[in-house]
Protein backbone atom coordinates (compact mmCIF):
# COMPACT_ATOMS: atom_id res chain seq x y z
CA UNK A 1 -7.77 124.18 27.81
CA UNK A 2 -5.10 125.64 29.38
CA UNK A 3 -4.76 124.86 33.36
CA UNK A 4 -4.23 127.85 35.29
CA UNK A 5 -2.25 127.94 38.77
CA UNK A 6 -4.37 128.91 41.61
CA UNK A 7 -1.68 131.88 42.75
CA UNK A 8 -2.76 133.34 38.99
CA UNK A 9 -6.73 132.87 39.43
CA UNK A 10 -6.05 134.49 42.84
CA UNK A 11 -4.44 137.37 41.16
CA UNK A 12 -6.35 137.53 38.10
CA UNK A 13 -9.80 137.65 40.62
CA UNK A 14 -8.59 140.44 42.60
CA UNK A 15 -8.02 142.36 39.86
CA UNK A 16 -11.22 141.23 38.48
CA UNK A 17 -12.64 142.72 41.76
CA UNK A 18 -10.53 146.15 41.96
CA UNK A 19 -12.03 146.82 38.67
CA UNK A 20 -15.36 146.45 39.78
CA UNK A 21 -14.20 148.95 42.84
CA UNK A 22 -12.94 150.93 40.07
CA UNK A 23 -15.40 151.47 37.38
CA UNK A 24 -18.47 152.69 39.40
CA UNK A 25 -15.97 155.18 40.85
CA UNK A 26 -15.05 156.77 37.97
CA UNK A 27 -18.43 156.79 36.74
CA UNK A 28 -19.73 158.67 39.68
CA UNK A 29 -17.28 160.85 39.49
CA UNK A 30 -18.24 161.45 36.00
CA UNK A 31 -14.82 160.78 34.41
CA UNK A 32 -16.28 158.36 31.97
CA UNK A 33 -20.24 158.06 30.69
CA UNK A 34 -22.22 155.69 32.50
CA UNK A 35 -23.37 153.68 29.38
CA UNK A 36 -25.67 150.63 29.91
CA UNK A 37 -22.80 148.39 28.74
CA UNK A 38 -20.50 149.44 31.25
CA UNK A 39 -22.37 149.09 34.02
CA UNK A 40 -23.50 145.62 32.95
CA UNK A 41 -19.37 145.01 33.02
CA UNK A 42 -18.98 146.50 36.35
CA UNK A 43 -21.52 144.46 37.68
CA UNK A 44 -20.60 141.26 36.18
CA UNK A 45 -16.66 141.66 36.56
CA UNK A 46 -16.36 141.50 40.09
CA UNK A 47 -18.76 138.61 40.73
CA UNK A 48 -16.53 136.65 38.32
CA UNK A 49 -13.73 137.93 40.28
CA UNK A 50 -15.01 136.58 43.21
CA UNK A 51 -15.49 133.36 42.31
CA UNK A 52 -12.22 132.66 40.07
CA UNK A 53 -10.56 134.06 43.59
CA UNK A 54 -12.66 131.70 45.93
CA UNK A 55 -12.07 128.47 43.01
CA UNK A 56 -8.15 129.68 42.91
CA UNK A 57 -8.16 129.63 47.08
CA UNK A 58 -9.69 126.26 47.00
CA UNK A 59 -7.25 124.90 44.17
CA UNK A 60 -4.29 126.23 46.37
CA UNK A 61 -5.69 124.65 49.52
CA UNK A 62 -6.50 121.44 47.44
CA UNK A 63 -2.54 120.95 46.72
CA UNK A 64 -0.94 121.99 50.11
């Protein structure tokens, strides 16, 4: 497995999270189909998000 930096999981989990921001706006807006799929994703995304951020915070506090 590859190790990751923490500044990258930080990054990669916000825009984990933006997506999740993202997706339920554009389907309420009606610019793409709600499918069942999709909103399983937009769900899951930003939790995932959220957590690589808060284990990519931790890292980065962990080597200061």
């Amino acid at each position: 497995m590859i190790p990751i930096q923490p500044k990258h999981a930080i990054l990669i989990g916000f825009c984990m999270t933006l997506l999740g921001v993202i997706l339920p706006f554009l389907m309420v807006m009606r610019v793409i189909e709600s499918t069942l799929l999709l909103n399983f994703i937009a769900f899951t995304v930003p939790i995932a998000g959220l957590f690589l951020g808060i284990i990519g915070a931790a890292s980065l506090t962990r080597r200061l």
